[in-house]
N, C-alpha and C. Protein backbone atom coordinates (compact mmCIF):
# COMPACT_ATOMS: atom_id res chain seq x y z
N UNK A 1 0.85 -1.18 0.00
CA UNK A 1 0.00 0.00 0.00
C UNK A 1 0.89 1.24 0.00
N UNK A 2 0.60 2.02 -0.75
CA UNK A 2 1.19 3.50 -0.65
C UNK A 2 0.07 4.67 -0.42
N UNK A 3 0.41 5.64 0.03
CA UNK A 3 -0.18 6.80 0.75
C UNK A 3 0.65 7.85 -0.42
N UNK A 4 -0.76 9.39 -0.22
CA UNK A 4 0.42 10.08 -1.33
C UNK A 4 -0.94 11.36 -1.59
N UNK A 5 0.31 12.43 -1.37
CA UNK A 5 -0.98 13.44 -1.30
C UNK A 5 -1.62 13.71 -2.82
N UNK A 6 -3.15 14.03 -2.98
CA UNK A 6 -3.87 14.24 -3.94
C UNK A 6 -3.57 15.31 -4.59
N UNK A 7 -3.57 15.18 -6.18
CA UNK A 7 -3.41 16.12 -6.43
C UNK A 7 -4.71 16.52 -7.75
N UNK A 8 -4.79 17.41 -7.93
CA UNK A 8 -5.72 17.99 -8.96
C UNK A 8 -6.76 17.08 -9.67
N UNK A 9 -5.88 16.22 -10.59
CA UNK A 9 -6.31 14.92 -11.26
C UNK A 9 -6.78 13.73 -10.37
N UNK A 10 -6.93 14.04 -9.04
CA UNK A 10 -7.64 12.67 -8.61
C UNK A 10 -9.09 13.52 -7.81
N UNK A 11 -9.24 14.60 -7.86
CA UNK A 11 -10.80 15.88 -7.72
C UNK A 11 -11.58 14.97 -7.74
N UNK A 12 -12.20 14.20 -8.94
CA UNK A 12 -13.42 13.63 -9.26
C UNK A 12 -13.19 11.73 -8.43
N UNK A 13 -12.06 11.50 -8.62
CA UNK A 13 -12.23 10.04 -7.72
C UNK A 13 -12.59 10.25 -6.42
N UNK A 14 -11.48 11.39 -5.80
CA UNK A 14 -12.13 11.58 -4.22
C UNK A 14 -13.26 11.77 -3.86
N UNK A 15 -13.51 12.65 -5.06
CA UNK A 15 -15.24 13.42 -4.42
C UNK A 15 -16.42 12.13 -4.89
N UNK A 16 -16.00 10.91 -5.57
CA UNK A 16 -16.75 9.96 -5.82
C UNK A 16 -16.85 9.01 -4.38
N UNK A 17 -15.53 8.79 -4.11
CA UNK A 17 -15.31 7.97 -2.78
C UNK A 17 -15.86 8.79 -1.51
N UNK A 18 -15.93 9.90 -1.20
CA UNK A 18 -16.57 10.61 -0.45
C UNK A 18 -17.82 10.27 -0.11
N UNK A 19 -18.36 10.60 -1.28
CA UNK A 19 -19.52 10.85 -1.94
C UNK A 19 -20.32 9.25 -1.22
N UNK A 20 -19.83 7.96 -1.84
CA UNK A 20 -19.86 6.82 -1.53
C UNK A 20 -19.93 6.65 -0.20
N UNK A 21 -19.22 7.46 0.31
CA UNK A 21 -18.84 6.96 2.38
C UNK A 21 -19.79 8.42 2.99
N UNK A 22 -20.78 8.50 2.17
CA UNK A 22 -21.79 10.12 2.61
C UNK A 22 -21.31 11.35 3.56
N UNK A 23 -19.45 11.44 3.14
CA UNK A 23 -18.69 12.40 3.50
C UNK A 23 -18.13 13.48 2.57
N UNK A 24 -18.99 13.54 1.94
CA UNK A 24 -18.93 15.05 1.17
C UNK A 24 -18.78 16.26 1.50
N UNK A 25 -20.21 16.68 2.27
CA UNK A 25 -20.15 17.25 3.24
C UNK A 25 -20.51 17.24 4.49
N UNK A 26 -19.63 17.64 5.40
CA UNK A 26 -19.10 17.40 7.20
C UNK A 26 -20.29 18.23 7.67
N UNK A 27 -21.28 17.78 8.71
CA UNK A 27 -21.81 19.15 9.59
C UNK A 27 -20.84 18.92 10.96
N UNK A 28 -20.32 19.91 11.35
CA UNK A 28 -19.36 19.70 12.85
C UNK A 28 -19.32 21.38 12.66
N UNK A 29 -19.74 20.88 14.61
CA UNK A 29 -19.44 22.59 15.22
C UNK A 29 -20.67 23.51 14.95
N UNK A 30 -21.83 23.18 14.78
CA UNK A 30 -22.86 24.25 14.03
C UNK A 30 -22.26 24.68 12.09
N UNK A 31 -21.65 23.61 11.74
CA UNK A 31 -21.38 24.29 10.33
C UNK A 31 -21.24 23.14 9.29
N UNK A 32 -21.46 23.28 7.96
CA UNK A 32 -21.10 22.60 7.03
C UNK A 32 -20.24 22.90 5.83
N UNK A 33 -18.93 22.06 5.88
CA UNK A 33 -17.74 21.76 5.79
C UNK A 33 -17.84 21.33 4.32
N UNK A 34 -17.36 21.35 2.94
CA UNK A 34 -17.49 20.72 2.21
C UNK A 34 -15.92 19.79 2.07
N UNK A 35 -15.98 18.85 2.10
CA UNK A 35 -14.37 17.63 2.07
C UNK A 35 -14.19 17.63 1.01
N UNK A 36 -14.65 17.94 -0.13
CA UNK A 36 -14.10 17.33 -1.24
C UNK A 36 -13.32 19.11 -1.66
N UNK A 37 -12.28 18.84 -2.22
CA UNK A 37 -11.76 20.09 -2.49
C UNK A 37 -10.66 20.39 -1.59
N UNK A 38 -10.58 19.94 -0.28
CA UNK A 38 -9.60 20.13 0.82
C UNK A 38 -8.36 19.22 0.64
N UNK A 39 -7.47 19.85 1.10
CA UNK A 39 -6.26 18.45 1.46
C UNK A 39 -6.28 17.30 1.80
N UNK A 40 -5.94 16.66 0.43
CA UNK A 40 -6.45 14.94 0.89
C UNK A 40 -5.35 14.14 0.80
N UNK A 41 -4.76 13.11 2.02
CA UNK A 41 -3.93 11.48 1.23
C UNK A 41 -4.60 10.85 0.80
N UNK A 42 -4.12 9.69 -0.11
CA UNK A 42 -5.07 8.73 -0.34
C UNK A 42 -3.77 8.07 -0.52
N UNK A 43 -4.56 6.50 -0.24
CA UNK A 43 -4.25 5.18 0.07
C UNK A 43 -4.96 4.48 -0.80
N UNK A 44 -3.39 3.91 -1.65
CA UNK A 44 -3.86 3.04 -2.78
C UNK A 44 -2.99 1.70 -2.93
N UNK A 45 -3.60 0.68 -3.58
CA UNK A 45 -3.49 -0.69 -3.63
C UNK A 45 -3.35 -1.40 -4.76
N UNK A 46 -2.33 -1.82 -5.24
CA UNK A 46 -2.64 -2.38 -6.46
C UNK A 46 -2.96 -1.20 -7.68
N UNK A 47 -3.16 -0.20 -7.64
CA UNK A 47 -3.60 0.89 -8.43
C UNK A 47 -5.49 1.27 -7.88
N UNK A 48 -5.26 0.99 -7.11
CA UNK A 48 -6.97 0.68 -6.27
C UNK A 48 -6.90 1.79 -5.07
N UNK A 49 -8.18 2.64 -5.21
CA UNK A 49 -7.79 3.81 -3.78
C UNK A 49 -8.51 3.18 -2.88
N UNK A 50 -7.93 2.71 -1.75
CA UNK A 50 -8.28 2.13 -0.77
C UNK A 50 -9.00 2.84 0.56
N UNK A 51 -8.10 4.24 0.72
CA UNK A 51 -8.45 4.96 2.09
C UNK A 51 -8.02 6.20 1.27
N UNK A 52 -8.80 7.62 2.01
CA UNK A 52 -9.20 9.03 1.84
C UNK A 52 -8.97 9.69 3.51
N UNK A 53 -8.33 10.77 3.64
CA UNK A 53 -8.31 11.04 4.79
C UNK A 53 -8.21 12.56 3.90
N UNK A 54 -9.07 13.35 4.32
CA UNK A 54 -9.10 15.04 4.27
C UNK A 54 -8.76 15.61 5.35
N UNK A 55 -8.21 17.10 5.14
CA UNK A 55 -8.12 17.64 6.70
C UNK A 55 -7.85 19.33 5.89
N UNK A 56 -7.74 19.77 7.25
CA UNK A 56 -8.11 21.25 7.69
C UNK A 56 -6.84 21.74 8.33
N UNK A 57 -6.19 22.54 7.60
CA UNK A 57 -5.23 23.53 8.35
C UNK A 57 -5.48 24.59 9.31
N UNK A 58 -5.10 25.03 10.20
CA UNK A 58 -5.64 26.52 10.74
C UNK A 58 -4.81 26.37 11.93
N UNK A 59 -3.81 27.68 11.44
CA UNK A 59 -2.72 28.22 12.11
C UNK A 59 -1.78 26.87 12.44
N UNK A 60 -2.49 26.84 14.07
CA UNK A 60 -0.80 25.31 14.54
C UNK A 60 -2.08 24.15 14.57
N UNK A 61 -2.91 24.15 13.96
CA UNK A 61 -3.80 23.33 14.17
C UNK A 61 -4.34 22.29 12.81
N UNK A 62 -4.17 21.33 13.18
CA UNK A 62 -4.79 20.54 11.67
C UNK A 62 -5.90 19.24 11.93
N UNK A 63 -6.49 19.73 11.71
CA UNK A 63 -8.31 18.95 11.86
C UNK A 63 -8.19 17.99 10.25
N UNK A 64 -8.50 16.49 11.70
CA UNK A 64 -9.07 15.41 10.45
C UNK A 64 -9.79 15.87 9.84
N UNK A 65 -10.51 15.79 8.88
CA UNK A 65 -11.57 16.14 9.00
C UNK A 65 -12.75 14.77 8.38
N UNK A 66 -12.59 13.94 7.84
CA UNK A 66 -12.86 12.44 7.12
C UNK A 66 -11.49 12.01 6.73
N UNK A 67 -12.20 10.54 7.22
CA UNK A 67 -11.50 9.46 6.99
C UNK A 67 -12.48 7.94 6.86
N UNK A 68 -11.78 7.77 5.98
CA UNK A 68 -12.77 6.22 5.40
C UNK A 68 -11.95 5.20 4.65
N UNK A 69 -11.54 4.23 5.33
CA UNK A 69 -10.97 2.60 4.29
C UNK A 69 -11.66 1.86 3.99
N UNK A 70 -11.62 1.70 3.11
CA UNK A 70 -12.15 0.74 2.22
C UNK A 70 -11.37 -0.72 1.59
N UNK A 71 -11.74 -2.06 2.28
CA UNK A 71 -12.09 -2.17 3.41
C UNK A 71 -11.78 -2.01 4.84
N UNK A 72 -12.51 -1.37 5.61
CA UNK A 72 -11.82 -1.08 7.13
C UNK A 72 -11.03 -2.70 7.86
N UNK A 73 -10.73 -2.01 9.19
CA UNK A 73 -9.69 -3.17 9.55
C UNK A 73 -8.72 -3.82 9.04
N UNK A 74 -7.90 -2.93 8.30
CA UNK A 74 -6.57 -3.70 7.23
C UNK A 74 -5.56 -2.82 7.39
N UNK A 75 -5.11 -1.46 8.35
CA UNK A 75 -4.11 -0.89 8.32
C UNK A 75 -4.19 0.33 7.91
N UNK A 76 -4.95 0.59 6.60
CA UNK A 76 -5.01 2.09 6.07
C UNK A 76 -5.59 2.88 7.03
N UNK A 77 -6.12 2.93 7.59
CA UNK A 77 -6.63 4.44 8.51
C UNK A 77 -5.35 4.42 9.21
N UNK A 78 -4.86 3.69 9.78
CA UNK A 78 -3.46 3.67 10.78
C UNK A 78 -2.79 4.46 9.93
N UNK A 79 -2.01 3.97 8.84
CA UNK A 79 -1.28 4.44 7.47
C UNK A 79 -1.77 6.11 7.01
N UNK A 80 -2.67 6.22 7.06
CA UNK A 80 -3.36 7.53 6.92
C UNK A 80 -3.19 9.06 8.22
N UNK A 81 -3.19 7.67 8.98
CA UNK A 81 -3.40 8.43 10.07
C UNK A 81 -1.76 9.41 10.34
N UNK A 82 -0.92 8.82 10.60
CA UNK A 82 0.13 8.83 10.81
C UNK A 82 1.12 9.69 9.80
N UNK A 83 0.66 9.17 8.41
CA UNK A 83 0.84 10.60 7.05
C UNK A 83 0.06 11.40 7.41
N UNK A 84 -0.79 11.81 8.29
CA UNK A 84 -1.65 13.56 7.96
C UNK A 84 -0.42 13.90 9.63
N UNK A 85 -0.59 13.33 10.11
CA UNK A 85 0.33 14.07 11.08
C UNK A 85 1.58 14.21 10.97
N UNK A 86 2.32 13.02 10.30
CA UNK A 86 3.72 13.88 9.54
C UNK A 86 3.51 15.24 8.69
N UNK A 87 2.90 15.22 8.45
CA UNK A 87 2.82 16.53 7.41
C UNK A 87 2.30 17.43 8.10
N UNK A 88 1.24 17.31 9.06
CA UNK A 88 1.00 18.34 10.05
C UNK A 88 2.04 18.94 10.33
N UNK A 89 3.09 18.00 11.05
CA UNK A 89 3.85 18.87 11.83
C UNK A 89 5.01 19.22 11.32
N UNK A 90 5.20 18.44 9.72
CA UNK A 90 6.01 19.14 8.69
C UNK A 90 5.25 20.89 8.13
N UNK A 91 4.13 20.84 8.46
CA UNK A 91 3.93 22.01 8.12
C UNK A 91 3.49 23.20 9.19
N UNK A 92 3.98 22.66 10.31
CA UNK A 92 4.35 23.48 11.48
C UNK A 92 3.43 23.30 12.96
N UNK A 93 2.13 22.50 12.42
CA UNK A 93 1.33 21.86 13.48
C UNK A 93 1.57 21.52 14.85
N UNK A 94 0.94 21.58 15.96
CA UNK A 94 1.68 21.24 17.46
C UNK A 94 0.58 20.61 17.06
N UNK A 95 -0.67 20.17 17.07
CA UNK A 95 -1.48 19.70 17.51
C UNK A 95 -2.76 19.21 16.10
N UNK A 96 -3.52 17.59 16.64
CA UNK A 96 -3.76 16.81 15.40
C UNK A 96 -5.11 16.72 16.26
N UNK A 97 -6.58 16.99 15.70
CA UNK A 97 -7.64 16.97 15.74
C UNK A 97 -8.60 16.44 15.27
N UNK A 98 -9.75 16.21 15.94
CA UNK A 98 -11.04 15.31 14.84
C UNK A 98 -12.03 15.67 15.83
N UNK A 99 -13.67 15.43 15.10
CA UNK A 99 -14.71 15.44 15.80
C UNK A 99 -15.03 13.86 15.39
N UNK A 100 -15.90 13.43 16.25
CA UNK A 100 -16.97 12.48 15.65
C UNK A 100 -17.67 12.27 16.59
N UNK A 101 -18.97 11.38 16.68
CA UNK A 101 -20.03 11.68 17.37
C UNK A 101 -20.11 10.55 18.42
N UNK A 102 -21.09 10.52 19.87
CA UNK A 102 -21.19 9.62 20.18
C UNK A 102 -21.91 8.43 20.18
N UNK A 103 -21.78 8.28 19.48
CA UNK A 103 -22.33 6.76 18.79
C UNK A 103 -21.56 6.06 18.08
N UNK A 104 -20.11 6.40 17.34
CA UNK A 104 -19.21 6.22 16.81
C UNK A 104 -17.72 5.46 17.46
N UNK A 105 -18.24 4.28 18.38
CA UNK A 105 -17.87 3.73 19.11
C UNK A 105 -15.93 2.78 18.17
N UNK A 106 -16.56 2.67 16.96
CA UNK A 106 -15.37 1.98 16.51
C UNK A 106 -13.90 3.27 16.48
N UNK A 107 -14.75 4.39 15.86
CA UNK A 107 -14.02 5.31 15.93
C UNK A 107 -13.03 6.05 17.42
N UNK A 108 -14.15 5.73 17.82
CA UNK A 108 -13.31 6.31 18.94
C UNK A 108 -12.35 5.38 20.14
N UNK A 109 -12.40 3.93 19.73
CA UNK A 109 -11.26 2.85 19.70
C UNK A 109 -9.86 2.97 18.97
N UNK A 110 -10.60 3.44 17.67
CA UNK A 110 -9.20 3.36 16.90
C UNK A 110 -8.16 4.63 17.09
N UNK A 111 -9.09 5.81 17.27
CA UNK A 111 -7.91 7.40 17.88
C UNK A 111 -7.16 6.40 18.84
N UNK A 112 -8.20 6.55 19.89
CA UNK A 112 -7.65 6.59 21.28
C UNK A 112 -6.17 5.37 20.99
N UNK A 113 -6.40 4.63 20.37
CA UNK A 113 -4.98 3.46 20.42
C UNK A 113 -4.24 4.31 19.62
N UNK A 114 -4.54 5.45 18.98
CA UNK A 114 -3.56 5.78 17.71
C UNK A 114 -3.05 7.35 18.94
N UNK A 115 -3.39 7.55 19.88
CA UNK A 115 -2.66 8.39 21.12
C UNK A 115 -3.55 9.51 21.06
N UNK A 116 -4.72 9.67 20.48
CA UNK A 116 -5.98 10.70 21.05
C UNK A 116 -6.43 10.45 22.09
N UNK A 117 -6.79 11.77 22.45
CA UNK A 117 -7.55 11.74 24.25
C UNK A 117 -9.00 12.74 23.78
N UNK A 118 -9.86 12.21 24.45
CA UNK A 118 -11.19 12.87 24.60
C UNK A 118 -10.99 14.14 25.10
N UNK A 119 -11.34 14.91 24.51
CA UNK A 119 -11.13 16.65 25.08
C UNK A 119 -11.85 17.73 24.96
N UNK A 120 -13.13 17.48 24.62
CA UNK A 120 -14.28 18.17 24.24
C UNK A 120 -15.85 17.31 24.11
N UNK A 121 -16.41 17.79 24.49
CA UNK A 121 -17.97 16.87 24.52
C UNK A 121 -19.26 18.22 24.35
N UNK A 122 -19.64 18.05 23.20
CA UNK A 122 -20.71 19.43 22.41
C UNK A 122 -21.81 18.35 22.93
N UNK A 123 -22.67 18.33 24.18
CA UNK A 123 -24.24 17.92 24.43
C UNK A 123 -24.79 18.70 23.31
N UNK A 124 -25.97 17.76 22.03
CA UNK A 124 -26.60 17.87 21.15
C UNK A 124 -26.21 18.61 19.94
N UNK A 125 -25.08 18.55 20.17
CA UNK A 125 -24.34 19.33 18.62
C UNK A 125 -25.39 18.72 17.54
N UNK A 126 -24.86 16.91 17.49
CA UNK A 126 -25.85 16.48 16.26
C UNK A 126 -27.31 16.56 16.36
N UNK A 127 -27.71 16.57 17.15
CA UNK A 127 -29.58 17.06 17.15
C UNK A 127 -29.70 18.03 16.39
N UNK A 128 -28.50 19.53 16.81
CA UNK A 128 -28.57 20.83 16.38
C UNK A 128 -28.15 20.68 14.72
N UNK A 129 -26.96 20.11 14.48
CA UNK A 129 -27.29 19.93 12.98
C UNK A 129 -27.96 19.14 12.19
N UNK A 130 -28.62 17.86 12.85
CA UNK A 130 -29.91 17.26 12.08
C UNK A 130 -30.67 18.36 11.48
N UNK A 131 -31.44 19.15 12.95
CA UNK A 131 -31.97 20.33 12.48
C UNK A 131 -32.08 21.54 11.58
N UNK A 132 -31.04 22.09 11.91
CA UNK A 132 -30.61 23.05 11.08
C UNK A 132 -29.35 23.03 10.15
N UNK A 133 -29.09 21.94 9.06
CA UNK A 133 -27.64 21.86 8.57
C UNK A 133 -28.05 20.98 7.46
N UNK A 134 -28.17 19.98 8.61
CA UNK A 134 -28.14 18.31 7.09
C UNK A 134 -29.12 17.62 7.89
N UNK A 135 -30.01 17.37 7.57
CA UNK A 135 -31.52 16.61 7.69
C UNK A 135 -31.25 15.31 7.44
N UNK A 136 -30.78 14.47 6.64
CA UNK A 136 -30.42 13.30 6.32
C UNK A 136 -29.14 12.60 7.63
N UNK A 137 -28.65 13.22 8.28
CA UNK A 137 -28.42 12.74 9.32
C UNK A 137 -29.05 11.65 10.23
N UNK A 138 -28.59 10.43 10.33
CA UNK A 138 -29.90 9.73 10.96
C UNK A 138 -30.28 9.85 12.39
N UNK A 139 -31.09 9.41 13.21
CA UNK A 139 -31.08 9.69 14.32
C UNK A 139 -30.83 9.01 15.39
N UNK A 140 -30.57 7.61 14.53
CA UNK A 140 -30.04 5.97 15.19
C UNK A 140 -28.75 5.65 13.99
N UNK A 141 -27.73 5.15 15.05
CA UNK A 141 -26.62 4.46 14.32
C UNK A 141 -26.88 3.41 13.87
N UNK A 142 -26.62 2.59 13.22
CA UNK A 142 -26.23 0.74 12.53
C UNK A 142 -26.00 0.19 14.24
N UNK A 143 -25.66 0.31 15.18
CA UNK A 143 -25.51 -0.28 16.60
C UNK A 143 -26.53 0.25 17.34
N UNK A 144 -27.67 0.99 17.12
CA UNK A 144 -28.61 1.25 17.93
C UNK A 144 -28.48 2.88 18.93
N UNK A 145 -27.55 3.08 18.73
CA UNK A 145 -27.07 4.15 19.60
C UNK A 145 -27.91 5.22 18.96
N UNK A 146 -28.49 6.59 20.01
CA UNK A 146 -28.80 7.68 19.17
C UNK A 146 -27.66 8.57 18.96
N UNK A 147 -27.49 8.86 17.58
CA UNK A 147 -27.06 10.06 16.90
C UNK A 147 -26.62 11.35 18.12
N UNK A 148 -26.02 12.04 19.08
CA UNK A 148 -26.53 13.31 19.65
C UNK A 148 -25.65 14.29 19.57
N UNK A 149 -24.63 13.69 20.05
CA UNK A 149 -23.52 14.65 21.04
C UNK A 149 -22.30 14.76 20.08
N UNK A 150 -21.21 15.46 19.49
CA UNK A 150 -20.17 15.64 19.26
C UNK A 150 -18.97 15.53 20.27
N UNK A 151 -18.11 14.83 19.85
CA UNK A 151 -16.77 14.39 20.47
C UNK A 151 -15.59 14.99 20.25
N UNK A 152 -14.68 15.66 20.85
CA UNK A 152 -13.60 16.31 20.31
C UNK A 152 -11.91 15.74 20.84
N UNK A 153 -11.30 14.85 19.91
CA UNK A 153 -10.32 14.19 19.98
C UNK A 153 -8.71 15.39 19.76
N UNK A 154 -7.45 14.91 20.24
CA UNK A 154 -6.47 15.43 20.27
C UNK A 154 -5.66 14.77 20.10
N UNK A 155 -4.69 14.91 19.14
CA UNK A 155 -3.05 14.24 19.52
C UNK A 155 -2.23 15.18 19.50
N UNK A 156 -1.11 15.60 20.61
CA UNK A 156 -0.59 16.74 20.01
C UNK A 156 0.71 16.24 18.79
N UNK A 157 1.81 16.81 18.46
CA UNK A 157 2.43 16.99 17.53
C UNK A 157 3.59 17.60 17.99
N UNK A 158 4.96 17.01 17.41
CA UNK A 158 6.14 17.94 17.70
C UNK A 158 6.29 18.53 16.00
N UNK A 159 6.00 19.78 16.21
CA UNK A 159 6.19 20.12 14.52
C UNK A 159 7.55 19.89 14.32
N UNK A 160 7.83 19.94 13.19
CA UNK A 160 9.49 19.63 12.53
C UNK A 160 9.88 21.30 12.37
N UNK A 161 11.54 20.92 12.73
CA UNK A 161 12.15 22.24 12.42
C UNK A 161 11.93 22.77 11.28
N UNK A 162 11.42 23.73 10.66
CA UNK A 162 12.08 24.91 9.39
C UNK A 162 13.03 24.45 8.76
N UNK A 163 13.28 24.09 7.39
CA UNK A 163 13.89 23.53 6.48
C UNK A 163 15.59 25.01 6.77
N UNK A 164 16.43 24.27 6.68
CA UNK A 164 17.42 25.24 6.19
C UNK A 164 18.51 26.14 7.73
């Protein structure tokens, strides 16, 4: 498997695979985020894109922002994971971020082993953007859980020295 940042010519695959994993567009925080268009790795196989990880710069800060393998449990989110934070902190980052919700129980197994800590908890964020954002939001997970609350994960980052 190789990892490898997107460039121009892969626009329409990402925003297909997105699109596919109904991460197009993000509601987090009271807002909606569009992923496709943002800084993306992708993880490919055989000539096959396997995993998509987008993210968000801002200032020393770099927000997952989606992530999806295809198929999960094989390494690529790890692989993914680990390229957005090299480059984070190649591009000056102290600190590596994500939301996801609570009901998102696999997810929040796989940070926490990958050295995220729980550090934020939004009571009814997702109610608030069911409501007012993205309606198609469901209100029950695939595990039964309701949809509610937003989660806010951390890893920090030793950025890399300044070239030179």
């Amino acid at each position: 498997m190789a990892v490898r940042d997107a460039v121009a010519a892969d626009a329409e695959t990402v925003a297909a695979f997105l699109d596919e994993h109904g991460s197009a567009v993000v509601a987090r925080h009271g807002e909606l985020l569009e992923a496709t268009g943002r800084p993306a790795l992708l993880a490919e196989e055989d000539g096959r894109l396997v995993g998509v990880l987008t993210y968000v710069v801002t200032g020393t800060d770099c927000e997952v922002l989606t992530l999806h393998a295809d198929p999960p449990q094989t390494g690529v989110g790890t692989e993914l994971v680990e390229a957005v934070a090299t480059a984070a902190a190649r591009l000056g980052c102290d600190r590596l971020w994500l939301i996801t919700t609570n009901d998102n129980v696999d997810a929040l197994r796989f940070y926490q082993r990958r050295g995220f800590r729980l550090v934020g908890l939004h009571p009814g964020a997702v109610d608030r953007s069911r409501r007012e954002l993205k309606p198609q939001i469901p209100e029950f997970a695939d595990n039964g859980i309701p949809i509610r609350d937003e989660l806010d994960l951390e890893r920090p980052l030793t950025p890399s020295a300044p070239p030179g």
